[in-house]
N, C-alpha and C. Protein backbone atom coordinates (compact mmCIF):
# COMPACT_ATOMS: atom_id res chain seq x y z
N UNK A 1 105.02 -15.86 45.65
CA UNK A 1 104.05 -15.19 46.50
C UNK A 1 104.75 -14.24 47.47
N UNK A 2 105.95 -14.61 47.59
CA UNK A 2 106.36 -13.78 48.66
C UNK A 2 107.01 -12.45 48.46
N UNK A 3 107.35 -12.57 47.17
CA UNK A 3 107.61 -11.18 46.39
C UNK A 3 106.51 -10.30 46.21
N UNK A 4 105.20 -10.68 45.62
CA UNK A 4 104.21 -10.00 45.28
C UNK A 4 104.14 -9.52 47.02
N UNK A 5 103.79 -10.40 47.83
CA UNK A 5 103.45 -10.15 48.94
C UNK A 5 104.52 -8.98 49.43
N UNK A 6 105.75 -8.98 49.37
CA UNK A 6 106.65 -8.01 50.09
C UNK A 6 106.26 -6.21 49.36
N UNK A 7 106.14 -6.65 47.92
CA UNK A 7 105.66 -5.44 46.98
C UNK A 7 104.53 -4.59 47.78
N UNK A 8 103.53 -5.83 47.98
CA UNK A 8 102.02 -5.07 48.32
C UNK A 8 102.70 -4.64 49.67
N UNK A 9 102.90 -4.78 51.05
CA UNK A 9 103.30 -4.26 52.02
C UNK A 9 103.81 -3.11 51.76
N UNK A 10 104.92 -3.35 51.31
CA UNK A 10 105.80 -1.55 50.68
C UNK A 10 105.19 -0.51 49.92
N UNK A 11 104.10 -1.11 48.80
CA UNK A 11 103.48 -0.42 48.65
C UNK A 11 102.02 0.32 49.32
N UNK A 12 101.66 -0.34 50.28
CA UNK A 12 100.92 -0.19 51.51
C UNK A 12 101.54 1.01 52.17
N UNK A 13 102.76 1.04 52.60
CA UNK A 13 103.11 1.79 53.45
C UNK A 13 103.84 3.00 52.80
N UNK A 14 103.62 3.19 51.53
CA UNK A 14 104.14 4.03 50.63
C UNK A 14 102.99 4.82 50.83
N UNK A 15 101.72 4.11 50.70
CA UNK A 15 100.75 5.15 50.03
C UNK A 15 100.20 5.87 51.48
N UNK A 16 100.58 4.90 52.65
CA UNK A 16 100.06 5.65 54.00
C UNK A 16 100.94 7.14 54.21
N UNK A 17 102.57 6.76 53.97
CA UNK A 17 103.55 7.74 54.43
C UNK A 17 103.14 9.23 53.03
N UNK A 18 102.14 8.88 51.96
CA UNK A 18 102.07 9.59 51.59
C UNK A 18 100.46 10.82 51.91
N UNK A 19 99.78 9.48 52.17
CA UNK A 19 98.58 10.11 52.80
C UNK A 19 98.91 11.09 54.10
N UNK A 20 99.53 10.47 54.82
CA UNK A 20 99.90 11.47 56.17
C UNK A 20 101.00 12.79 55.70
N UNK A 21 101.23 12.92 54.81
CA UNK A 21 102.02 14.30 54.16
C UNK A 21 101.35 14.95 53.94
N UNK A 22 102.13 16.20 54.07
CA UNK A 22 101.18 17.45 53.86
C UNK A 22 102.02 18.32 52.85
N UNK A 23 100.53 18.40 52.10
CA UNK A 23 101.06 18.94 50.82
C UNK A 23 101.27 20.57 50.69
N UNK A 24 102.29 21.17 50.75
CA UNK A 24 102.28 22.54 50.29
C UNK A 24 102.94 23.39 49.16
N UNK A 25 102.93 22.69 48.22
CA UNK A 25 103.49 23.43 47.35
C UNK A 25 102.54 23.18 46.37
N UNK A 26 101.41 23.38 45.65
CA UNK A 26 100.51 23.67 44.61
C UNK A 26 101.36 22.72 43.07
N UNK A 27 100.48 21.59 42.74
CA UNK A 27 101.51 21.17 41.42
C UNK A 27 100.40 21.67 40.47
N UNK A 28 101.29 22.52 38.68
CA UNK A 28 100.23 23.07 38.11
C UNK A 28 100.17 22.19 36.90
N UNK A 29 99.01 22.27 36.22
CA UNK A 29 98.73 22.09 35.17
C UNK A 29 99.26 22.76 34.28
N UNK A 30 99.68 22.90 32.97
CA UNK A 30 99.48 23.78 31.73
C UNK A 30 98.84 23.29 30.55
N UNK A 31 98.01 24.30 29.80
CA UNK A 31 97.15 24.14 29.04
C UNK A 31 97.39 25.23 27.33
N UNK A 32 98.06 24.56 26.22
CA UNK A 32 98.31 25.36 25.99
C UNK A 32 97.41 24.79 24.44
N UNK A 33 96.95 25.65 23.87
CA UNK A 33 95.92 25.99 22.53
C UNK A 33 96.36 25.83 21.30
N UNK A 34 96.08 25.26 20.65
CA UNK A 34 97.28 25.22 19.37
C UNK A 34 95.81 24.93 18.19
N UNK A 35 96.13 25.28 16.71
CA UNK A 35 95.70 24.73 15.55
C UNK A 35 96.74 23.57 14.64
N UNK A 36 98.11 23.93 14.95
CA UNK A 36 98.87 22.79 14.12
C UNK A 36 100.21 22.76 15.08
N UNK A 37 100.38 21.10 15.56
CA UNK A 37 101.33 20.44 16.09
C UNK A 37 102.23 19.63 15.33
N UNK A 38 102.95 19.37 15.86
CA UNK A 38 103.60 17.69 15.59
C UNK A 38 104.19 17.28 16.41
N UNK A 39 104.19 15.46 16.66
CA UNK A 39 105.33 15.31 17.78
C UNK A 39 106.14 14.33 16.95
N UNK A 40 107.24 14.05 16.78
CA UNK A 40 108.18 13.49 16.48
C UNK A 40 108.97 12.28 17.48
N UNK A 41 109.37 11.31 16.62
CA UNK A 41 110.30 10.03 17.94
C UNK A 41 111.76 10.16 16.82
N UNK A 42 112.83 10.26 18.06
CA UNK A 42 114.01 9.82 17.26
C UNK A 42 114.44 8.62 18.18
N UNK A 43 114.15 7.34 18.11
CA UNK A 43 114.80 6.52 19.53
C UNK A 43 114.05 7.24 20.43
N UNK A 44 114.69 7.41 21.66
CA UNK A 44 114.13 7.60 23.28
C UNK A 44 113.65 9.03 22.94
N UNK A 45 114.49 10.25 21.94
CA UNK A 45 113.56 11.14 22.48
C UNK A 45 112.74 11.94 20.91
N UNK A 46 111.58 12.70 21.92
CA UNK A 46 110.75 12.92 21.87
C UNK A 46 110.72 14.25 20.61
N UNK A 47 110.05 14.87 20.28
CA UNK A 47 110.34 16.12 19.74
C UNK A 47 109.28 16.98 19.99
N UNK A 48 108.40 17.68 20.16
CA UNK A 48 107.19 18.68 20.18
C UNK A 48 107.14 20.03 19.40
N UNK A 49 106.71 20.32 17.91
CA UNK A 49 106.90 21.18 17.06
C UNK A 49 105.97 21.53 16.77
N UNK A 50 104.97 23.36 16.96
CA UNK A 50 103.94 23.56 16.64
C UNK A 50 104.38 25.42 16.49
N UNK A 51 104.11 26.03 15.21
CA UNK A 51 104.14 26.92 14.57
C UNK A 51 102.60 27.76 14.89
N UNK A 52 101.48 27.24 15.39
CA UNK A 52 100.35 28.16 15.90
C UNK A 52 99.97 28.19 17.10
N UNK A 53 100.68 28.64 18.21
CA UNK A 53 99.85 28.02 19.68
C UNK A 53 99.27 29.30 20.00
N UNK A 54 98.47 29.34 20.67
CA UNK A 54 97.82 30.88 21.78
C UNK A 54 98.66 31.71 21.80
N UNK A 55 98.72 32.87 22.05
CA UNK A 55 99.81 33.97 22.67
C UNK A 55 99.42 33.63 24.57
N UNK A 56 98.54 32.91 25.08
CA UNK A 56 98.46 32.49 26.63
C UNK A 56 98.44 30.91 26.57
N UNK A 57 99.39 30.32 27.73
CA UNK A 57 99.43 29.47 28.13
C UNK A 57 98.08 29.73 29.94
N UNK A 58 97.50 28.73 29.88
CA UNK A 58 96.88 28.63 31.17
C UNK A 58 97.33 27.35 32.20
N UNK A 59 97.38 27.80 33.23
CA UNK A 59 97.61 27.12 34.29
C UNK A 59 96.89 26.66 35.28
N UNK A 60 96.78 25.48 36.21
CA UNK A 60 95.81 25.45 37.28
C UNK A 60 96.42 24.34 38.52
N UNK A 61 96.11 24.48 39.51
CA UNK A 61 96.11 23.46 40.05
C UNK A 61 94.70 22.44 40.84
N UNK A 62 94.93 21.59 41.25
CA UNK A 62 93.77 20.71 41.75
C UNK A 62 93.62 21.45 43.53
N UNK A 63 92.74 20.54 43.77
CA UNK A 63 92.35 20.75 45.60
C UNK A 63 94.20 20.24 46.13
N UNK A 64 94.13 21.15 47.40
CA UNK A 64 93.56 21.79 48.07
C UNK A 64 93.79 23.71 47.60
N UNK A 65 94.44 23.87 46.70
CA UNK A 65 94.88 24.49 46.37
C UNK A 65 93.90 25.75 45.58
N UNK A 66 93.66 24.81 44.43
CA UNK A 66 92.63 25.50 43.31
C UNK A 66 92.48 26.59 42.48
N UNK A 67 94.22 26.46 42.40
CA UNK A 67 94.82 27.86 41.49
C UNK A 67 94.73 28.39 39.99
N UNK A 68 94.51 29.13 39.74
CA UNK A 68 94.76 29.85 38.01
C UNK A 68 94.89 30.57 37.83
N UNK A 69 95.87 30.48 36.53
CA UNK A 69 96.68 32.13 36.26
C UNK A 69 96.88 31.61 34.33
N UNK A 70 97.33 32.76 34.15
CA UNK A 70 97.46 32.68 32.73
C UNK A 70 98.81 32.98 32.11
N UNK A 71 99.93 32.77 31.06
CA UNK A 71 100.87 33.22 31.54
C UNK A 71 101.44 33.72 29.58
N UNK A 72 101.72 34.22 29.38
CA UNK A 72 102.29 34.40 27.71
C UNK A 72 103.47 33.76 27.29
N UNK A 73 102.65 32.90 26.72
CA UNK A 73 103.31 31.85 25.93
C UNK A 73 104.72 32.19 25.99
N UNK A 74 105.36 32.92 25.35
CA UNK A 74 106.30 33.19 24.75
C UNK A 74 107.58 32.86 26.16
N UNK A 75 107.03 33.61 27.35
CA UNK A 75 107.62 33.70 28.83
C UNK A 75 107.62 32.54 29.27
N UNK A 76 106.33 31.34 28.93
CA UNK A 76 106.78 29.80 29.25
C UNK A 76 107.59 29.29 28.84
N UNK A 77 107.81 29.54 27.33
CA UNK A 77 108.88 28.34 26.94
C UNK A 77 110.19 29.20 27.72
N UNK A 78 110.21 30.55 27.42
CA UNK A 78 111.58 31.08 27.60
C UNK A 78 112.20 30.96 29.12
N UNK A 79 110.90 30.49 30.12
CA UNK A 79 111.47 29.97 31.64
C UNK A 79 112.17 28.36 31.27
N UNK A 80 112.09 27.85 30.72
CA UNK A 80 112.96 26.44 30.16
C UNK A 80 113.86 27.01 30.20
């Protein structure tokens, strides 16, 4: 009990020190369109392989923010 109990406190005061922050930097979404994917597992990682996506990736963010923009595909992956 006293573990669970120490958890819930910390996590109590996690979620306050996060409520009282102030958020300014916009986190975005991306949204990107495809007709044929695949995702692949080798072990831990992952793979993501798709030969038809949009020529636009779209973007957004939530409140307080409430941003969108659109961006060409090609310029998303190539910011990686």
């Amino acid at each position: 009990k006293r573990i669970v109990g120490s958890k819930l406190k910390a996590c109590r005061k996690d979620l306050r020190l996060r409520a009282k922050a102030k958020v300014d930097v916009p986190r975005s979404l991306f949204v990107q369109m495809g007709t044929q994917c695949s995702i692949s597992r080798d072990g831990d990682q992952f793979t993501f392989s798709s030969s038809r996506l949009s020529p636009e990736t779209w973007t957004f963010s939530d409140r307080p923010f409430r941003m969108e923009d659109e961006v060409v595909t090609r310029a998303f992956f190539d910011s990686f």
